[in-house]
Protein backbone atom coordinates (compact mmCIF):
# COMPACT_ATOMS: atom_id res chain seq x y z
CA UNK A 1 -4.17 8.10 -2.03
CA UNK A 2 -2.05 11.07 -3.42
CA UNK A 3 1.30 10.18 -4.93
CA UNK A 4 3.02 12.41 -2.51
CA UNK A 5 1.22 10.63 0.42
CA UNK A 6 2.46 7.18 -1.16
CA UNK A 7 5.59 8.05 -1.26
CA UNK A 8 5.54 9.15 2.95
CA UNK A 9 4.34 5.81 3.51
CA UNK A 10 7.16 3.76 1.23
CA UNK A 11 9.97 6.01 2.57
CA UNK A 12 9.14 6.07 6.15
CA UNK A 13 8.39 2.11 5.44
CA UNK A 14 11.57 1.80 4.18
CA UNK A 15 13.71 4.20 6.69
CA UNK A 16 12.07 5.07 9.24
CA UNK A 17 13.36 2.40 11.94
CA UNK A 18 16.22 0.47 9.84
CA UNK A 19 17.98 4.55 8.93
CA UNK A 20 16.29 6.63 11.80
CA UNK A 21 18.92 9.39 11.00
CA UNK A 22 18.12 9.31 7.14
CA UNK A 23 14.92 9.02 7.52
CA UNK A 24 15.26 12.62 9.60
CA UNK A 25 16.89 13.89 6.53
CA UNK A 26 14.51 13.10 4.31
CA UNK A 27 11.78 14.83 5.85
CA UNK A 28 13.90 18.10 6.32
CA UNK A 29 14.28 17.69 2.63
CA UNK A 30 10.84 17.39 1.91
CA UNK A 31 10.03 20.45 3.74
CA UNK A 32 12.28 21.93 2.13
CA UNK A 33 10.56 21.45 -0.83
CA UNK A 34 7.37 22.17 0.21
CA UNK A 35 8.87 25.82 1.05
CA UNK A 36 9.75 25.74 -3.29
CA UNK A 37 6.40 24.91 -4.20
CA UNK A 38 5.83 28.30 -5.17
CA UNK A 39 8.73 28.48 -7.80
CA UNK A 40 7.31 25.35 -9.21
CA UNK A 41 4.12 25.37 -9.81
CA UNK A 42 2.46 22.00 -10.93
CA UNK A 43 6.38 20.52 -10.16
CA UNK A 44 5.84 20.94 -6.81
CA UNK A 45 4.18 18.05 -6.05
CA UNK A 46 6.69 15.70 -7.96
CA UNK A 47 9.43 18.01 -6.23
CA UNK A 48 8.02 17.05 -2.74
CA UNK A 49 7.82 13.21 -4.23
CA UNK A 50 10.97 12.87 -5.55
CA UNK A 51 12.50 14.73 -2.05
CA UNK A 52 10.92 12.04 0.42
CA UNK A 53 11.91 9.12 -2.15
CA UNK A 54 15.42 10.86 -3.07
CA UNK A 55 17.39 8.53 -0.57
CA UNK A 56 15.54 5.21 -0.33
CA UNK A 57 17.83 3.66 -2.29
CA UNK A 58 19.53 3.38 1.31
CA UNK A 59 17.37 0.98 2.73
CA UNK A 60 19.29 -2.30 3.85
CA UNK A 61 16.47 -4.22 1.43
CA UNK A 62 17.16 -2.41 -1.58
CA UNK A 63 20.64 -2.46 -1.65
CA UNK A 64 22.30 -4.03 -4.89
CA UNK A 65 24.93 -1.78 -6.20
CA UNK A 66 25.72 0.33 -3.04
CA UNK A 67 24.88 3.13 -4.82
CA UNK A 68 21.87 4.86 -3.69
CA UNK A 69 20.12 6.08 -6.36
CA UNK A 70 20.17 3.48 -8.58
CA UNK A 71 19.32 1.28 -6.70
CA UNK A 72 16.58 3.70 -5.45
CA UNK A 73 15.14 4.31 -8.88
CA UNK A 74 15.02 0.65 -9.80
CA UNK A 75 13.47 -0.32 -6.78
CA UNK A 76 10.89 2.92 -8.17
CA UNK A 77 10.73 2.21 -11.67
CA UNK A 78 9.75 -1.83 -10.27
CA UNK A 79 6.92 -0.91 -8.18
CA UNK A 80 5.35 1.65 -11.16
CA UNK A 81 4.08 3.23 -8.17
CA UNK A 82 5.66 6.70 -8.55
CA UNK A 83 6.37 8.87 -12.15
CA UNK A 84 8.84 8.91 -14.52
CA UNK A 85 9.36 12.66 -14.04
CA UNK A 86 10.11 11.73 -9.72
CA UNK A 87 11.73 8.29 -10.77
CA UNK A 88 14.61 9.83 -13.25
CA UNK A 89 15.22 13.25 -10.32
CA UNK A 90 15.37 10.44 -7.54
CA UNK A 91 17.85 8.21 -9.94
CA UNK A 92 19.86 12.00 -10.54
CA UNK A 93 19.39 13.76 -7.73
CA UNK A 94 22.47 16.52 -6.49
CA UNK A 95 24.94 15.52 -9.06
CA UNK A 96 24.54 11.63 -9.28
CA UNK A 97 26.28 10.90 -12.51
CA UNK A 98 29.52 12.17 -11.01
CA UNK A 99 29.43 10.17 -8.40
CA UNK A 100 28.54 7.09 -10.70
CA UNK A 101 31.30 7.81 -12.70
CA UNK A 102 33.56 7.34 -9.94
CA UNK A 103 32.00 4.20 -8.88
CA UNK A 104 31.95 3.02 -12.72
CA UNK A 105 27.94 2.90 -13.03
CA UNK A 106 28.03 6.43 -15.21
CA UNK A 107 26.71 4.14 -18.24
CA UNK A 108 24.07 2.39 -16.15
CA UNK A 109 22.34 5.30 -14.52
CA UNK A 110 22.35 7.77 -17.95
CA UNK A 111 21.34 4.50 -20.36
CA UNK A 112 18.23 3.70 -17.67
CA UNK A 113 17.54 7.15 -16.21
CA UNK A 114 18.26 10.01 -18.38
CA UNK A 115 18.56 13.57 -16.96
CA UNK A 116 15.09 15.47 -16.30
CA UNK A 117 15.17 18.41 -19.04
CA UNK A 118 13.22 20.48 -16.24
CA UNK A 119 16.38 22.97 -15.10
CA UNK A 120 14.07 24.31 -12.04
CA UNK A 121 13.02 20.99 -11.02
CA UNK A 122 16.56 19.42 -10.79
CA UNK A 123 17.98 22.43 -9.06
CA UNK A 124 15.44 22.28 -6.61
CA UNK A 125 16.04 19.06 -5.52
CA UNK A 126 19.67 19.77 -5.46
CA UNK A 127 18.89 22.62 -3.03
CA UNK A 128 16.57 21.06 -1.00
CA UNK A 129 19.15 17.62 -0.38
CA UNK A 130 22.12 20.25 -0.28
CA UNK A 131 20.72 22.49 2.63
CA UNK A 132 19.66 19.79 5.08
CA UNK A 133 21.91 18.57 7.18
CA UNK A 134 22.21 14.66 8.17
CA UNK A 135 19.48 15.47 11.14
CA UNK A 136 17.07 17.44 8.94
CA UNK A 137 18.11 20.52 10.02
CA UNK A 138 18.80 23.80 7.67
CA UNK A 139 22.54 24.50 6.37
CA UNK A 140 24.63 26.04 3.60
CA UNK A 141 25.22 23.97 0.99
CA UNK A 142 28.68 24.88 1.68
CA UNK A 143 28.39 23.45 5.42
CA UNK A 144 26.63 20.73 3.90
CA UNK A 145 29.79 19.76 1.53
CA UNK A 146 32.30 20.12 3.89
CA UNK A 147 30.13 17.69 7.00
CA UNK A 148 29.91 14.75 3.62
CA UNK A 149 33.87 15.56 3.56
CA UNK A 150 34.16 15.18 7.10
CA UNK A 151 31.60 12.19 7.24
CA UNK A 152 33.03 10.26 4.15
CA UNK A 153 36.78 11.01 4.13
CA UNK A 154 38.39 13.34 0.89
CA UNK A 155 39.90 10.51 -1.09
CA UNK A 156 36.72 8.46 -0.55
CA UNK A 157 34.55 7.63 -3.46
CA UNK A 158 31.99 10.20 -1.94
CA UNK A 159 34.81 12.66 -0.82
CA UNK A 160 36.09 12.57 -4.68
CA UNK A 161 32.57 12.77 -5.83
CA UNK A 162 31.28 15.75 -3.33
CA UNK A 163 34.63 17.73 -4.56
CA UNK A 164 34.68 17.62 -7.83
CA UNK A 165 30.16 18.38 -7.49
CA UNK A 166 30.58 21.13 -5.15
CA UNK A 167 30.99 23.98 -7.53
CA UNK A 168 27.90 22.51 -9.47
CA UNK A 169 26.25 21.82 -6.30
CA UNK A 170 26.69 25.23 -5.32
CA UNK A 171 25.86 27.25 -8.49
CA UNK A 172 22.40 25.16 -8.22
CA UNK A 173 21.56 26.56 -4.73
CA UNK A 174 22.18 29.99 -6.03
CA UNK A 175 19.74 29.42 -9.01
CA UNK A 176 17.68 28.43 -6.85
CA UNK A 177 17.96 31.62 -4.67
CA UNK A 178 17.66 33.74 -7.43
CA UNK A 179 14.49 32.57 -8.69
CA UNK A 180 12.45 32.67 -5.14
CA UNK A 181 14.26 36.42 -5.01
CA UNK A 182 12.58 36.47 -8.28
CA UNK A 183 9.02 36.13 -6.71
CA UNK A 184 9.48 37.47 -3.38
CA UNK A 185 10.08 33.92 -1.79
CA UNK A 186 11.78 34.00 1.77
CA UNK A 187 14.22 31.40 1.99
């Protein structure tokens, strides 16, 4: 069995009924990345990995510190199922050390999952979770900001997190952009 293929089965294992909405997402996000797979050549398939696994750490069973990916990438880095390349974009993915800072786990997740040193790759995923909506649907990552404001509240852990990531958030999607313009990909 493929990695990628492994990782359809653990996600949709893991989300499918308990998160039926995330579990939506998560495939809109891995389409998404299939669309990138010509930006990133032999990344795409840990791209497309790391996009179906990105949220698992979701899943009712694998909650321990409420935040999503760590908990995610532990769960990953347990099973030594998956790569370190998918495990450390899954424990990062769109921004996460902000958002651990304001939840006090900034320590945690950049002692036991250090940032990927693969600019494209991270990007990617950023754009790919950024311009899906909750549904799996295409977006703006600036829709996309303002429905997690709307969703989670602005003085919400989240809401503080999404604020203060949105400028990052958005200068990755344009990177992104500009690279497929780059090569004559349609996004």
């Amino acid at each position: 069995m493929t990695t990628v293929g492994y990782t359809y089965e653990l996600a949709g294992a893991l989300l499918r009924e308990s998160l039926p909405r995330r579990w939506a997402h998560t495939q809109g996000v891995a389409a998404c990345a299939r669309e990138l797979a010509p930006l990133l050549d032999e990344g795409a398939g840990v791209l497309e990995a790391a996009a179906v696994l990105h949220d698992i750490g979701y899943a009712p069973s694998l909650v321990d510190t409420g935040f999503h990916p760590l908990d995610g990438a532990r769960h990953l880095r347990a099973l030594d199922a998956v790569g370190d390349r998918v495990v450390r974009l899954v424990a990062n993915h769109s921004f996460a050390l902000l958002e651990a800072e304001e939840r006090g786990l900034r320590e945690d997740l950049a002692d036991e999952f250090p940032l990927l040193d693969e600019p494209l790759l991270v990007d990617a995923l950023v754009y790919c979770d950024m311009t899906t909506t909750p549904d799996g649907g295409r977006t703006t990552s600036e829709e996309r900001v303002g429905e997690i404001l709307g969703r989670y509240g602005a003085d919400s852990i989240v809401g503080r997190f999404i604020r203060r990531a949105a400028p990052e958030i958005h200068a990755s999607v344009g990177r992104v952009r500009a690279a497929a313009d780059e090569v004559g990909l349609v996004l």
